[in-house]
Protein backbone atom coordinates (compact mmCIF):
# COMPACT_ATOMS: atom_id res chain seq x y z
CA UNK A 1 73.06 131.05 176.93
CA UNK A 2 74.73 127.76 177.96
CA UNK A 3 72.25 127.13 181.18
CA UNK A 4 69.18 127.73 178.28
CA UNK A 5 70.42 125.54 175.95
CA UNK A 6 70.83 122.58 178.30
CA UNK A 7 67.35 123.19 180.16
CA UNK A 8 65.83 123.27 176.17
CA UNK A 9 67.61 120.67 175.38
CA UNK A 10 66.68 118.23 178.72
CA UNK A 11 62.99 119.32 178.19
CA UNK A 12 63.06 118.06 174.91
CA UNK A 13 64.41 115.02 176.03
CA UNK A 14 61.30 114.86 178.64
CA UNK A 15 59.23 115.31 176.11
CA UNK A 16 60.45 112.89 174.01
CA UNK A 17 60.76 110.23 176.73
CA UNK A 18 56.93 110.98 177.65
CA UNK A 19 55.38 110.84 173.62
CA UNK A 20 57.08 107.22 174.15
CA UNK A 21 56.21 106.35 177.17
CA UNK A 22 52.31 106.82 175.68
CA UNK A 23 53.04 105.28 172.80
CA UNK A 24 53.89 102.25 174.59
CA UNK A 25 50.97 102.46 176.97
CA UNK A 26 48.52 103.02 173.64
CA UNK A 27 49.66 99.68 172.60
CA UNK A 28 49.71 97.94 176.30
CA UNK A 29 45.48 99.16 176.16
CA UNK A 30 45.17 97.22 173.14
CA UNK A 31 47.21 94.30 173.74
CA UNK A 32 47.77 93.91 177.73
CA UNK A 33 50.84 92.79 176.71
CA UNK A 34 53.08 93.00 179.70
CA UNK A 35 56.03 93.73 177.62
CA UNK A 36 54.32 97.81 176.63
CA UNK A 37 53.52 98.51 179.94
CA UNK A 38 56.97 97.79 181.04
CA UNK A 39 58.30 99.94 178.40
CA UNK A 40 56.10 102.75 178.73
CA UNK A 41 56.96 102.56 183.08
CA UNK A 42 60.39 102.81 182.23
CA UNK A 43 60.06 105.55 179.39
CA UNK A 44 57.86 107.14 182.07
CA UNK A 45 60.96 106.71 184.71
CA UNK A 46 62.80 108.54 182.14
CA UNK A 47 60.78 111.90 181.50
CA UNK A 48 60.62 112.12 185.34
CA UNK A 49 64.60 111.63 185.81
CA UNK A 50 65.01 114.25 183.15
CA UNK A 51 62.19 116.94 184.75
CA UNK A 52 63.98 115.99 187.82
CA UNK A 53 67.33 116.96 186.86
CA UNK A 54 66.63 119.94 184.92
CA UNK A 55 64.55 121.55 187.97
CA UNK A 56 67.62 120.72 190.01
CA UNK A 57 70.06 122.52 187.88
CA UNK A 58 71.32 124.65 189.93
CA UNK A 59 72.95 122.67 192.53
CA UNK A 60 74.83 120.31 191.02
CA UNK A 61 76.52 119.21 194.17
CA UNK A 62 75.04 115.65 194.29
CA UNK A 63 72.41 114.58 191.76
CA UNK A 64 73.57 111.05 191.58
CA UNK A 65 70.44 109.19 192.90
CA UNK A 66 68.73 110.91 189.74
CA UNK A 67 71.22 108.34 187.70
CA UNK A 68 69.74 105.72 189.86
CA UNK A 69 66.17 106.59 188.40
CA UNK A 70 67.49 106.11 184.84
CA UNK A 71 69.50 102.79 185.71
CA UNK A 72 65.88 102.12 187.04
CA UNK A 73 64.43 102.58 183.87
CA UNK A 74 67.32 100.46 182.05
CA UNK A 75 66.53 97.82 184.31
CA UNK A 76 62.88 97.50 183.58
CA UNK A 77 63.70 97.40 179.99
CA UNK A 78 65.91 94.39 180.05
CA UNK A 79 63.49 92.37 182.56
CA UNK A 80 61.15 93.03 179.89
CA UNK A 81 63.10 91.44 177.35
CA UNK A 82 64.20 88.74 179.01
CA UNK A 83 60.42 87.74 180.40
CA UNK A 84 59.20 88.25 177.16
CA UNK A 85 62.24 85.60 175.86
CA UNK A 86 61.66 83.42 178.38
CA UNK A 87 57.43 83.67 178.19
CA UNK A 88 57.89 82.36 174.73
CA UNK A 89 59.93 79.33 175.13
């Protein structure tokens, strides 16, 4: 009951993750802002770590590079910011 819960709950999270991920790269078609399309990579980045995790569930052994993908994905996110800061100034 415990394993199902967590794989419902992680694919939710996936889906989540992708629904704003294109939401993001809706707006990046309309605006070619550079700012979307780094939020919807990194969303993107996301979904994948959590697919990626939840298919590996069984061996939970070493799964620490998947926490690389998400730190990844934080990453992108606060370049983003900051070039979109710094792009105004």
């Amino acid at each position: 009951m415990r394993v199902t819960m967590v794989l419902f709950l992680g694919g939710m999270l996936a889906m989540g993750y992708l629904v704003a991920g294109m939401f993001f790269l809706r707006y990046w078609r309309r605006t070619r802002e550079r700012l979307f399309a780094s939020f919807a990579t990194a969303f993107f980045i996301l979904a994948l770590q959590r697919v990626l995790l939840a298919a590996d569930f069984a061996i939970i052994e070493d799964n620490t590079w998947y926490y690389g993908l998400r730190l990844l994905a934080f990453v992108i996110i606060l370049w983003a910011i900051v070039d979109k800061n710094r792009a105004e100034r």
